[in-house]
N, C-alpha and C. Protein backbone atom coordinates (compact mmCIF):
# COMPACT_ATOMS: atom_id res chain seq x y z
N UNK A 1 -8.09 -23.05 34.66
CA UNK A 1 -8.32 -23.14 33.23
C UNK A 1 -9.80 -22.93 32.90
N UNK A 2 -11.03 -23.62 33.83
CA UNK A 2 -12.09 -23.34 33.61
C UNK A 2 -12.54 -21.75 33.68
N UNK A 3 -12.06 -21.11 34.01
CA UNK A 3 -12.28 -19.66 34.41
C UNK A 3 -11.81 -18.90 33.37
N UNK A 4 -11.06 -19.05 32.83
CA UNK A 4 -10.32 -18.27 31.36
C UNK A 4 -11.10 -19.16 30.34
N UNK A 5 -11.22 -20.35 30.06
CA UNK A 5 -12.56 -20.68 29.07
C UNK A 5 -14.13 -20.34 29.39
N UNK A 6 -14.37 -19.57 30.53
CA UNK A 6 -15.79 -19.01 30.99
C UNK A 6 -15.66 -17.58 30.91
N UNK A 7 -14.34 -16.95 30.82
CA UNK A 7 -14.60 -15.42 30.00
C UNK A 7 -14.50 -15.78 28.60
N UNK A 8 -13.64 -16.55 27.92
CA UNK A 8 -13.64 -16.76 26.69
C UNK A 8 -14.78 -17.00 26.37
N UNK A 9 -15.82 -17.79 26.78
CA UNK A 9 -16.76 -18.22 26.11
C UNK A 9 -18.09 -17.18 26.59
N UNK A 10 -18.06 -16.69 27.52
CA UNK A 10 -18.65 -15.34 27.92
C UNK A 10 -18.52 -14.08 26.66
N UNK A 11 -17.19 -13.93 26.22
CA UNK A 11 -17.26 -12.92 25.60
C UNK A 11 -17.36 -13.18 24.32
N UNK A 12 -17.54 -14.54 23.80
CA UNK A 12 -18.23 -15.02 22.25
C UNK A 12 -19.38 -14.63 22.65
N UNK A 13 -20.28 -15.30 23.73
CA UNK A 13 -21.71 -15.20 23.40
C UNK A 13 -22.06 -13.58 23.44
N UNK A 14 -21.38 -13.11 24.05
CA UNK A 14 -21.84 -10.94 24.05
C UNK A 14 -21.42 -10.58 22.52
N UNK A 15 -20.19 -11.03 22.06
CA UNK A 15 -19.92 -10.41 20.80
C UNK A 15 -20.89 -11.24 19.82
N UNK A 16 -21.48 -11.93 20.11
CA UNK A 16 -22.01 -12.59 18.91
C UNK A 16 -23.59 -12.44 18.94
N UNK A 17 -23.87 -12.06 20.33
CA UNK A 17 -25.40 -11.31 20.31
C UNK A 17 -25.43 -9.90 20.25
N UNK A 18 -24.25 -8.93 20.78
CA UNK A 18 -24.66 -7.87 20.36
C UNK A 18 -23.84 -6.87 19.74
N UNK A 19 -23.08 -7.29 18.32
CA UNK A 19 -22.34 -6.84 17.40
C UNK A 19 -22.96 -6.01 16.54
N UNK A 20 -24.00 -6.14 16.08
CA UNK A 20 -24.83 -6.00 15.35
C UNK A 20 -25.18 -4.83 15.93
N UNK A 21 -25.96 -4.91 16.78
CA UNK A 21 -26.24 -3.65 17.61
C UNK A 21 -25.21 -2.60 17.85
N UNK A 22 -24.19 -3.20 18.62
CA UNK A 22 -23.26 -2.00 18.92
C UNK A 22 -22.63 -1.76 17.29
N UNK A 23 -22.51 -1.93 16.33
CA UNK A 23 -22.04 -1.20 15.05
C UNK A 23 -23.03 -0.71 14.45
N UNK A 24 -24.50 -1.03 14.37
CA UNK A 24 -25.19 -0.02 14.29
C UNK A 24 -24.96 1.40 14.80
N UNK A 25 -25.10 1.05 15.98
CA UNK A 25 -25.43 2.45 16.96
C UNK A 25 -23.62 3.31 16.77
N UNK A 26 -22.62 2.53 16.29
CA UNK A 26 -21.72 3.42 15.94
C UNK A 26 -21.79 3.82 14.53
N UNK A 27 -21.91 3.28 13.82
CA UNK A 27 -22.10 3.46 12.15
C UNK A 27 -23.29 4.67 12.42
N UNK A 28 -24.48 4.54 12.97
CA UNK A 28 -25.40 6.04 12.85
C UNK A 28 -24.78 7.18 13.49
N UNK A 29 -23.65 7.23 13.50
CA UNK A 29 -22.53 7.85 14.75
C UNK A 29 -21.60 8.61 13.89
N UNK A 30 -21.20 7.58 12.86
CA UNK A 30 -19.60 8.12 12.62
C UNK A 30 -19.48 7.93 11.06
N UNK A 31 -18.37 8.02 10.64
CA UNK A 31 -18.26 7.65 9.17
C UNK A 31 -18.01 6.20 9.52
N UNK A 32 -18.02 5.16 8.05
CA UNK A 32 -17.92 4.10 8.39
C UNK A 32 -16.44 3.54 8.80
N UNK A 33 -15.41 4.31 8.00
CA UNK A 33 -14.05 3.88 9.08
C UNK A 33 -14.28 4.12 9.97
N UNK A 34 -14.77 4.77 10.96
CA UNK A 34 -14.17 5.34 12.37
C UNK A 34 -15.41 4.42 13.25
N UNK A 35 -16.27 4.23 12.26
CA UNK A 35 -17.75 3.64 13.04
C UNK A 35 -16.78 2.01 13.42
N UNK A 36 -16.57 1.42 12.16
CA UNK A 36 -15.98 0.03 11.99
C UNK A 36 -14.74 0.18 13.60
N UNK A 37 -14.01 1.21 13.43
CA UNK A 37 -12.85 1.46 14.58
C UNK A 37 -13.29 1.38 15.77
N UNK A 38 -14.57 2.21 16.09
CA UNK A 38 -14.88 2.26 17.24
C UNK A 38 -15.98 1.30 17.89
N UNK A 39 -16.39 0.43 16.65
CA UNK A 39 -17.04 -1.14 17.19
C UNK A 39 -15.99 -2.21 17.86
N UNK A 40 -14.97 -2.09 16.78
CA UNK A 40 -13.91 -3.04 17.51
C UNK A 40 -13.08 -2.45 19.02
N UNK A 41 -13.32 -1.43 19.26
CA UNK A 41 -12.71 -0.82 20.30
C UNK A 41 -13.47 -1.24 21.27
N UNK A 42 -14.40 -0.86 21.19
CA UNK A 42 -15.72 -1.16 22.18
C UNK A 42 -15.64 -2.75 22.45
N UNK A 43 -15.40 -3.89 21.43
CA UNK A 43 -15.24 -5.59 22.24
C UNK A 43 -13.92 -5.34 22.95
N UNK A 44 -13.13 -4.35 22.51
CA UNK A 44 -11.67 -4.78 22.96
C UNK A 44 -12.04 -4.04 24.70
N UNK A 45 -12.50 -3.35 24.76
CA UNK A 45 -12.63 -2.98 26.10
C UNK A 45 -13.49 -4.04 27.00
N UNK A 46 -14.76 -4.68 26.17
CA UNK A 46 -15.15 -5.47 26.22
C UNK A 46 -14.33 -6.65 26.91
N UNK A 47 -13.54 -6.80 26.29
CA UNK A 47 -12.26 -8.56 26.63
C UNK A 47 -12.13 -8.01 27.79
N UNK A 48 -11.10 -6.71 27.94
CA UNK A 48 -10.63 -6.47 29.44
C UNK A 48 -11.26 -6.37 30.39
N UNK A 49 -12.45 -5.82 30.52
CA UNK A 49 -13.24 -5.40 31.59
C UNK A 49 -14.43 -6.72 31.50
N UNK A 50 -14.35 -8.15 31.19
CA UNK A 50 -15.31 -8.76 30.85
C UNK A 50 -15.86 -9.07 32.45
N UNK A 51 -14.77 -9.04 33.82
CA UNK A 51 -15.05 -8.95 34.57
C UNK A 51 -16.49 -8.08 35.55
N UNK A 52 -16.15 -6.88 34.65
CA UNK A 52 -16.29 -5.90 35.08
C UNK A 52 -18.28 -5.99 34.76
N UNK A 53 -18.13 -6.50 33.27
CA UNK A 53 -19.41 -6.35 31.98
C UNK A 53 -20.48 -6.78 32.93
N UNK A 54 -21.69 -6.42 32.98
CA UNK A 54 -23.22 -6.85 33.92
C UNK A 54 -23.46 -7.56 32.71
N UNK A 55 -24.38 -8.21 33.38
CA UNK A 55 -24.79 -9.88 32.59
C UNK A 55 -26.53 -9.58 32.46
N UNK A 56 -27.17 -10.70 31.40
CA UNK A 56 -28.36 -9.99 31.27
C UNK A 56 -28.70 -8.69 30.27
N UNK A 57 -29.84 -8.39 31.07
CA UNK A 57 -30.41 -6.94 30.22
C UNK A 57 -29.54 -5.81 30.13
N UNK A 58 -28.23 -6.13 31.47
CA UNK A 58 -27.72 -4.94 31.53
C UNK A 58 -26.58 -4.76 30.28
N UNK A 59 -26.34 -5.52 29.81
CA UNK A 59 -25.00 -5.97 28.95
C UNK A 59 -25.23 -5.11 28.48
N UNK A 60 -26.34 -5.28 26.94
CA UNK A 60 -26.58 -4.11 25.94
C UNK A 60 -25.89 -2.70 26.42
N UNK A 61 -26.55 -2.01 27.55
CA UNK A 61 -26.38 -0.51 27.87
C UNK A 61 -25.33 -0.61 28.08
N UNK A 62 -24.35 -0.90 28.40
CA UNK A 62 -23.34 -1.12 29.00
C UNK A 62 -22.55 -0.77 27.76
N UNK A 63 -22.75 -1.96 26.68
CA UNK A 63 -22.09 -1.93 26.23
C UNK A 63 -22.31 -0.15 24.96
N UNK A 64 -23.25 0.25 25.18
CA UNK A 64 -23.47 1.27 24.43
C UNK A 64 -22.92 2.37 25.29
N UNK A 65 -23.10 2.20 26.85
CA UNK A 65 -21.95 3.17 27.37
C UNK A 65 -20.64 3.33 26.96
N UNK A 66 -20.09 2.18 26.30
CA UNK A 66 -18.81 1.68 26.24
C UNK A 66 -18.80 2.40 24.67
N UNK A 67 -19.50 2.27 23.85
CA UNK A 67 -19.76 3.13 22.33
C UNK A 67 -20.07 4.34 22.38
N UNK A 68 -20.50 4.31 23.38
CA UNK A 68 -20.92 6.51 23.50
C UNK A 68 -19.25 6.91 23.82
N UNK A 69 -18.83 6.50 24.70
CA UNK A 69 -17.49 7.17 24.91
C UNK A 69 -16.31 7.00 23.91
N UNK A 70 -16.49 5.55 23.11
CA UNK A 70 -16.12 5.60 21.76
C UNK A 70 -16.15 6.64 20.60
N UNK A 71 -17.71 6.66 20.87
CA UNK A 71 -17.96 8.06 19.46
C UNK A 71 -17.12 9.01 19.67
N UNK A 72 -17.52 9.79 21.61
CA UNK A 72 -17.12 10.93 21.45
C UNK A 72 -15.44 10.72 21.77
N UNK A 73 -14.82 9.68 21.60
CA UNK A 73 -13.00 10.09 21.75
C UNK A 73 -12.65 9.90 20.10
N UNK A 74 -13.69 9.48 19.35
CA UNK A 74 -13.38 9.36 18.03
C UNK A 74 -13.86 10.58 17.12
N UNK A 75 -14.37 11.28 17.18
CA UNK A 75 -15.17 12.60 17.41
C UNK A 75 -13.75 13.93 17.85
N UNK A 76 -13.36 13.53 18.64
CA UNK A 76 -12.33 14.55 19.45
C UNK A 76 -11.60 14.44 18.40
N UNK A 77 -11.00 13.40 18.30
CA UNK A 77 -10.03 12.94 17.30
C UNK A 77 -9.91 13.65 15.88
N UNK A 78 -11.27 13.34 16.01
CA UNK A 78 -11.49 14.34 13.94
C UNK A 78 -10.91 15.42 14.37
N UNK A 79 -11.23 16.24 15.09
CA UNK A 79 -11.51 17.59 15.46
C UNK A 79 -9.90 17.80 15.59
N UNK A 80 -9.17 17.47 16.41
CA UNK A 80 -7.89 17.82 16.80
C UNK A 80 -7.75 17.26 15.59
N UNK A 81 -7.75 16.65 14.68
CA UNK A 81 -6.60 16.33 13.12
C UNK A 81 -7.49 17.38 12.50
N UNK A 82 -8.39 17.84 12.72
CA UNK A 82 -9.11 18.97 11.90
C UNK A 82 -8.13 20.15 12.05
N UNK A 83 -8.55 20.60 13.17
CA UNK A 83 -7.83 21.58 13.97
C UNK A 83 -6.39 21.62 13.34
N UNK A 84 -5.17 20.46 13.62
CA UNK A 84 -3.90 20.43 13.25
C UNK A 84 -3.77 20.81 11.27
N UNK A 85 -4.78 19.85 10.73
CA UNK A 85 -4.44 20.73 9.29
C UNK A 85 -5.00 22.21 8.93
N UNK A 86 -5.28 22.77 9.74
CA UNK A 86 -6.46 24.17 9.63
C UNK A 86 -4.65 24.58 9.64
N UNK A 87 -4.10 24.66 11.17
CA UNK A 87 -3.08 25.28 11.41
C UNK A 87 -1.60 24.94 10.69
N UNK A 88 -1.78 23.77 10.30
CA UNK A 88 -0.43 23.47 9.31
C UNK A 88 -0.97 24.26 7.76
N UNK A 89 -2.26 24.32 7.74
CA UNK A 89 -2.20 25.04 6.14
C UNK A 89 -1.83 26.51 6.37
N UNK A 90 -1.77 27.21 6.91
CA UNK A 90 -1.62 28.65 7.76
C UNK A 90 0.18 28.52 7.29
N UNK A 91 1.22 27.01 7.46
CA UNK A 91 2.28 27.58 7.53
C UNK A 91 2.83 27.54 6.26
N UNK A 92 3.98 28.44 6.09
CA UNK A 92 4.86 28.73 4.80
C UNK A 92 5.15 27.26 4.28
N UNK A 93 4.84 27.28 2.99
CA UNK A 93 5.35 26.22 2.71
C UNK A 93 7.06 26.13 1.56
N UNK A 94 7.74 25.62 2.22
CA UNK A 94 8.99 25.69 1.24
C UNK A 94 9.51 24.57 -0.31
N UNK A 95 9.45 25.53 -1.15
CA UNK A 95 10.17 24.50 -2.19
C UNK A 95 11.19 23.76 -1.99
N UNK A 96 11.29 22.62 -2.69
CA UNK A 96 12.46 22.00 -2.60
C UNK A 96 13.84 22.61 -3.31
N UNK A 97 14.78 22.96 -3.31
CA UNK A 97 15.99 23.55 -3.96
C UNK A 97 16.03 22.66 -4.97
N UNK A 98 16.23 23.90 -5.73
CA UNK A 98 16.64 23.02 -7.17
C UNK A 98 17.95 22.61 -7.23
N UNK A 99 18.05 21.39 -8.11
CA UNK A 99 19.88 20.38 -8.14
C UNK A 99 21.00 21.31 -8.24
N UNK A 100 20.44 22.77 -8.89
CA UNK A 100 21.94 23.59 -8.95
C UNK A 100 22.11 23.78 -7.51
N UNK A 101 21.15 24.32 -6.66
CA UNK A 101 21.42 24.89 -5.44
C UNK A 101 22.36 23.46 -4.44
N UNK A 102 21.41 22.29 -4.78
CA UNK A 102 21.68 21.19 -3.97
C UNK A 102 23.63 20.85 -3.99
N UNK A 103 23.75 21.00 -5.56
CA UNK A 103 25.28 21.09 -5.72
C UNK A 103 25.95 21.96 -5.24
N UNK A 104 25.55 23.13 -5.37
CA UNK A 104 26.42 24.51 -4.70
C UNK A 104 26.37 24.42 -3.17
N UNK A 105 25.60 23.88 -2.34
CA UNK A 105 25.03 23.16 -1.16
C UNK A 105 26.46 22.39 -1.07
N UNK A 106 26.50 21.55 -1.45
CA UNK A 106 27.23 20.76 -0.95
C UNK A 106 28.86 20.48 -1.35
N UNK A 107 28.95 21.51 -2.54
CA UNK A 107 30.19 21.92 -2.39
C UNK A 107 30.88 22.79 -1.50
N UNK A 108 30.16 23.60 -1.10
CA UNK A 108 30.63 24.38 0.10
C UNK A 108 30.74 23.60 1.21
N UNK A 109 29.65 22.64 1.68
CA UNK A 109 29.85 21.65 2.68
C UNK A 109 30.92 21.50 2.86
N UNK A 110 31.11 20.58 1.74
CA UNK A 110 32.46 19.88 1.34
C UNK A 110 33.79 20.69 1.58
N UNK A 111 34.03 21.64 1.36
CA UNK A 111 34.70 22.92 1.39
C UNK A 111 34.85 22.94 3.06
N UNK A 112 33.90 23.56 3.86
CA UNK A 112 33.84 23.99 5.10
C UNK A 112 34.30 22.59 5.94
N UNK A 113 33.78 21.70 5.74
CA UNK A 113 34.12 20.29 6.14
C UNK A 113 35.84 19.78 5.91
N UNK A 114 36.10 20.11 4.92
CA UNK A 114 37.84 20.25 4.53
C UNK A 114 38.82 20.87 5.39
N UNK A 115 37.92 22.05 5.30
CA UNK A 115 38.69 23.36 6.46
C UNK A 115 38.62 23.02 7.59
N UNK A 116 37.45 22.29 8.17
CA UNK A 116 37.54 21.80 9.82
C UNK A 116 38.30 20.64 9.88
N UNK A 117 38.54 20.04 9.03
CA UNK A 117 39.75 19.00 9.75
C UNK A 117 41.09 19.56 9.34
N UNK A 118 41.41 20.65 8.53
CA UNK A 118 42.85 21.32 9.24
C UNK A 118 42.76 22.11 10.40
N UNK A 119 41.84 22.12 11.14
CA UNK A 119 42.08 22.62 12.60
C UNK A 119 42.56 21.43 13.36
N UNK A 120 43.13 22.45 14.75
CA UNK A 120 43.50 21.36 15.86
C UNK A 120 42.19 20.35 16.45
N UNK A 121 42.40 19.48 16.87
CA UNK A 121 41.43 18.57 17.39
C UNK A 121 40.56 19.00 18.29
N UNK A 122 41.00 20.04 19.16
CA UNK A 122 40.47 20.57 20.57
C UNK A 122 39.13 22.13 19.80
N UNK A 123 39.74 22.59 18.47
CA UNK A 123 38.91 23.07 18.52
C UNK A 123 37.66 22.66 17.34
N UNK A 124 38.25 21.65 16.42
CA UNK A 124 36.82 20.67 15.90
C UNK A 124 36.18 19.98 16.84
N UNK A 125 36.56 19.84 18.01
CA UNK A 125 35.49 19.55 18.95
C UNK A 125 34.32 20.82 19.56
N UNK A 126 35.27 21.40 19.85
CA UNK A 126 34.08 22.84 20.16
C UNK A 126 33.25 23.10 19.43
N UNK A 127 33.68 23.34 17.83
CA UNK A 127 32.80 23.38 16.86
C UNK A 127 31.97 22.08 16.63
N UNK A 128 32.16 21.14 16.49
CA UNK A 128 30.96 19.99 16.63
C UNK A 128 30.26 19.80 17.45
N UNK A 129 30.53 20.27 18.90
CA UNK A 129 29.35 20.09 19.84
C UNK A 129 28.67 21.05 19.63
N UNK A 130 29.01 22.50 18.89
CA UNK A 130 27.93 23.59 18.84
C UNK A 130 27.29 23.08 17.77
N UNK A 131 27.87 22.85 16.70
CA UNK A 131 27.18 22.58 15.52
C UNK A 131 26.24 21.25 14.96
N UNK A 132 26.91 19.78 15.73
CA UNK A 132 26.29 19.19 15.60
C UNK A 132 25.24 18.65 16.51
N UNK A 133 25.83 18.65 17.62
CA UNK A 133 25.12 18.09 18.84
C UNK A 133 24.12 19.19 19.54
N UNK A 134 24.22 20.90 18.75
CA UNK A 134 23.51 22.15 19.35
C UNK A 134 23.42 21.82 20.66
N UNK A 135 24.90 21.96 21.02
CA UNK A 135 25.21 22.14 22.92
C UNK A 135 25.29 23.55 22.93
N UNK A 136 24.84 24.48 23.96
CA UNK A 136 24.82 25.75 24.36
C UNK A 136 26.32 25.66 24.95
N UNK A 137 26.67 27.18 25.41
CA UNK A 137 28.29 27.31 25.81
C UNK A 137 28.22 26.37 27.22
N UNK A 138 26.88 26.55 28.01
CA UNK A 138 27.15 25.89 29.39
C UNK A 138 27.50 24.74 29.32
N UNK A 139 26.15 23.64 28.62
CA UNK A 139 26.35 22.57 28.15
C UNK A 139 28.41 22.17 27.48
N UNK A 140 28.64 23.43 26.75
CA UNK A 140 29.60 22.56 26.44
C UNK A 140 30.81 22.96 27.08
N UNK A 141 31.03 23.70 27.92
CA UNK A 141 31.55 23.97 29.13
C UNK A 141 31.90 22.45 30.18
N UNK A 142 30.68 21.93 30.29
CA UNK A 142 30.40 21.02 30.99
C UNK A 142 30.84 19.61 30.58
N UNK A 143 30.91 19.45 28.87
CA UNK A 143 31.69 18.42 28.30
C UNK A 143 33.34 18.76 28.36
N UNK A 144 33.55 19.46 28.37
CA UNK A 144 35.12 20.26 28.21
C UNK A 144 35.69 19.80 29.28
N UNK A 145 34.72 20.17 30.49
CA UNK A 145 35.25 20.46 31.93
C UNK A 145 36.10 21.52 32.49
N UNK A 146 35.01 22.58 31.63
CA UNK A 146 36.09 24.03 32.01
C UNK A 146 35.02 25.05 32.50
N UNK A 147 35.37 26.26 32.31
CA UNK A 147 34.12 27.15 33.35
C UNK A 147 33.36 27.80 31.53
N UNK A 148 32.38 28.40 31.87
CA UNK A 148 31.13 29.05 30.53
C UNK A 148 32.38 29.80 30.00
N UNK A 149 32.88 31.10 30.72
CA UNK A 149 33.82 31.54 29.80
C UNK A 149 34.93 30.98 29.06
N UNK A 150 35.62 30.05 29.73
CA UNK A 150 36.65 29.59 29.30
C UNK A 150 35.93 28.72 27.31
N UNK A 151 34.74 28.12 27.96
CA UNK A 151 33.95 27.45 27.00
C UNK A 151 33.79 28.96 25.29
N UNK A 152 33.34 29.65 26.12
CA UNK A 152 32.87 30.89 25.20
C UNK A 152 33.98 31.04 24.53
N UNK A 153 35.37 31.41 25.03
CA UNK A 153 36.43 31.42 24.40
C UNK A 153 36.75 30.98 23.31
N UNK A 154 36.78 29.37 24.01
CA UNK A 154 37.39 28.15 23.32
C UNK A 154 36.61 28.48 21.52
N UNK A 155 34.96 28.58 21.66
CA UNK A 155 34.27 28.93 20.79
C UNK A 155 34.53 29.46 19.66
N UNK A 156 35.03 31.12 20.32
CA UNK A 156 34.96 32.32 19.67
C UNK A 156 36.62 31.67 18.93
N UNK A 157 37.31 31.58 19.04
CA UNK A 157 38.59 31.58 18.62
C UNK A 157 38.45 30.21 17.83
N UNK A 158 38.23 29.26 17.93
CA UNK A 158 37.82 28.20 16.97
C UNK A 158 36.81 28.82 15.83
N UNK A 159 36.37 29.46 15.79
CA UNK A 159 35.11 29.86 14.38
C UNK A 159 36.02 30.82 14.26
N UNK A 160 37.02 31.86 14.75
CA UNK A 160 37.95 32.70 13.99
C UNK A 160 38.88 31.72 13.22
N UNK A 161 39.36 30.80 13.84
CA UNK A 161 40.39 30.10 13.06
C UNK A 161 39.78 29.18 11.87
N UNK A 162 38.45 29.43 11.89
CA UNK A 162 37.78 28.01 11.06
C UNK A 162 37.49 29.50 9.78
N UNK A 163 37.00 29.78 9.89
CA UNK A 163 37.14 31.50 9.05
C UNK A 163 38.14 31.30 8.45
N UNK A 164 39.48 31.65 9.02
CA UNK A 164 40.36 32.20 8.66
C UNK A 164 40.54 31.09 7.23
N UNK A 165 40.72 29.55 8.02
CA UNK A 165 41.33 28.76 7.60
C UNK A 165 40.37 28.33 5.97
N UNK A 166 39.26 29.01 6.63
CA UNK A 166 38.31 28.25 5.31
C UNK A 166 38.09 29.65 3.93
N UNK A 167 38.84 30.88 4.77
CA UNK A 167 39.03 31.99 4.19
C UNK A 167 37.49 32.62 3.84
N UNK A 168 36.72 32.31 5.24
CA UNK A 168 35.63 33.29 4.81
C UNK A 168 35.30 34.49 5.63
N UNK A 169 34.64 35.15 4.87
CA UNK A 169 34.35 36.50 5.27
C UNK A 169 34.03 36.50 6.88
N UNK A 170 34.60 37.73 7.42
CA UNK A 170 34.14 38.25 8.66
C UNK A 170 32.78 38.46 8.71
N UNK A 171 31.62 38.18 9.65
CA UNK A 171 30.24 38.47 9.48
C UNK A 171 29.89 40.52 8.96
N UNK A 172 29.31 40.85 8.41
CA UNK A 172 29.15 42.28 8.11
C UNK A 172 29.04 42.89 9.25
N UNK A 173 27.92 42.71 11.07
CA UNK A 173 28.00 43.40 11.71
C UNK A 173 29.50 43.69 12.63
N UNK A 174 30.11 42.63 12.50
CA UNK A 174 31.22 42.56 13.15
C UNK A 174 32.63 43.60 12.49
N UNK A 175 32.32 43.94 11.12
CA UNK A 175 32.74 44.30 10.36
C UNK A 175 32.83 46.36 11.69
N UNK A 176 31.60 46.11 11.39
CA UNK A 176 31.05 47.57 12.19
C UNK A 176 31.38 47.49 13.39
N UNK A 177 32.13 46.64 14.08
CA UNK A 177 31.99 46.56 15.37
C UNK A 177 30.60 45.79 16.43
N UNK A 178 29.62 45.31 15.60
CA UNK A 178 28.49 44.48 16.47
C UNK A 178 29.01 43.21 15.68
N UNK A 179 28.61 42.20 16.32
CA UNK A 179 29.10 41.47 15.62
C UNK A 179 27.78 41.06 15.29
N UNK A 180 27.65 40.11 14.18
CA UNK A 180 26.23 39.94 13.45
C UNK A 180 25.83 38.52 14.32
N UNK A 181 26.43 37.25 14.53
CA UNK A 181 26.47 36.39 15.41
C UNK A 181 27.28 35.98 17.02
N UNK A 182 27.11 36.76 17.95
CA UNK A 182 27.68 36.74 18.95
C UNK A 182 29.01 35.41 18.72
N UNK A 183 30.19 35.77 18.95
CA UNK A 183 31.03 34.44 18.92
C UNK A 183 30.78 33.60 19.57
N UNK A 184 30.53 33.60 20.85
CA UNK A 184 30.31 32.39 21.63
C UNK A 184 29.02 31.84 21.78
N UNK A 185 28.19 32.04 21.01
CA UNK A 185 27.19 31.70 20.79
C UNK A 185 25.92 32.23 22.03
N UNK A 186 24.84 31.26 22.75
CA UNK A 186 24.18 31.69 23.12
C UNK A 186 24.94 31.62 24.59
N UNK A 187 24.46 32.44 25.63
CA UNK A 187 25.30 32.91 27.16
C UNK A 187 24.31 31.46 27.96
């Protein structure tokens, strides 16, 4: 017990002689959030390593070693969130759909969702593992317990019958003979 109240009381008397100092020397460093962040970082490394901390004259440097490497991981930091909004402003940004679309959205849902539960069970499963769970044919081959082709099959003939049943159009390339979405999805 004496030994955990002799770092405890070890690391009052360092934080309480040289706080001041080490948030200086980060505050001439940083903005004042990140300065304030990287003072408290610096005791918190402080607590853990109090073992570690030299006693004396050496403390101070020490502990400004312990704030230099502060600055510069707080420093990095800007930079990579710099960096990340440079490259997120670069991307497309999309409107939200307006309520007509959101309704026409989801009446069709509703619609396509209707049509998949008058299919057989075996093949609203095929179609939900492609569609919801985005299992590839192997992957869902592998839930089935059948071979890739047999899987590919199962696929292709479930989205013909889900078509049929939901009475929508044949894709246009398929129309031509390519088909515009491979049936069985990806090989």
């Amino acid at each position: 017990m004496g030994d955990i109240e002799s770092r405890e009381s070890r690391f009052r008397r360092t934080f309480d002689e040289y706080f001041d100092a080490v948030s200086r020397y980060c505050h001439r460093r940083l903005p004042t959030a990140d300065a304030s962040d990287a003072t408290a970082e610096v005791f918190t490394v402080a607590w853990r390593r109090i073992d570690d901390m030299p006693f004396g004259e050496e403390t101070l440097p020490w502990l400004y070693g312990v704030a230099r490497n502060q600055v510069r991981s707080s420093r990095r930091s800007v930079r990579r969130a710099k960096a990340l909004r440079t490259k997120l402003s670069g991307q497309a940004r999309h409107p939200e759909p307006s309520p007509e679309v959101v309704v026409v959205r989801n009446a069709e849902q509703d619609e396509l969702l209707a049509s998949l539960a008058k299919l057989r069970p075996a093949d609203q499963e095929v179609l939900r593992l492609r569609a919801n769970e985005h299992l590839s044919l192997p992957e869902i081959a592998v839930v089935l317990g059948c071979s890739h082709e047999a899987a590919k099959k199962r696929s292709a003939r479930a989205m013909k019958r889900l078509r049929r049943v939901a009475s929508l159009p044949e894709p246009r390339g398929a129309i031509q003979g390519l088909p515009a979405i491979q049936e069985g999805g990806d090989a």
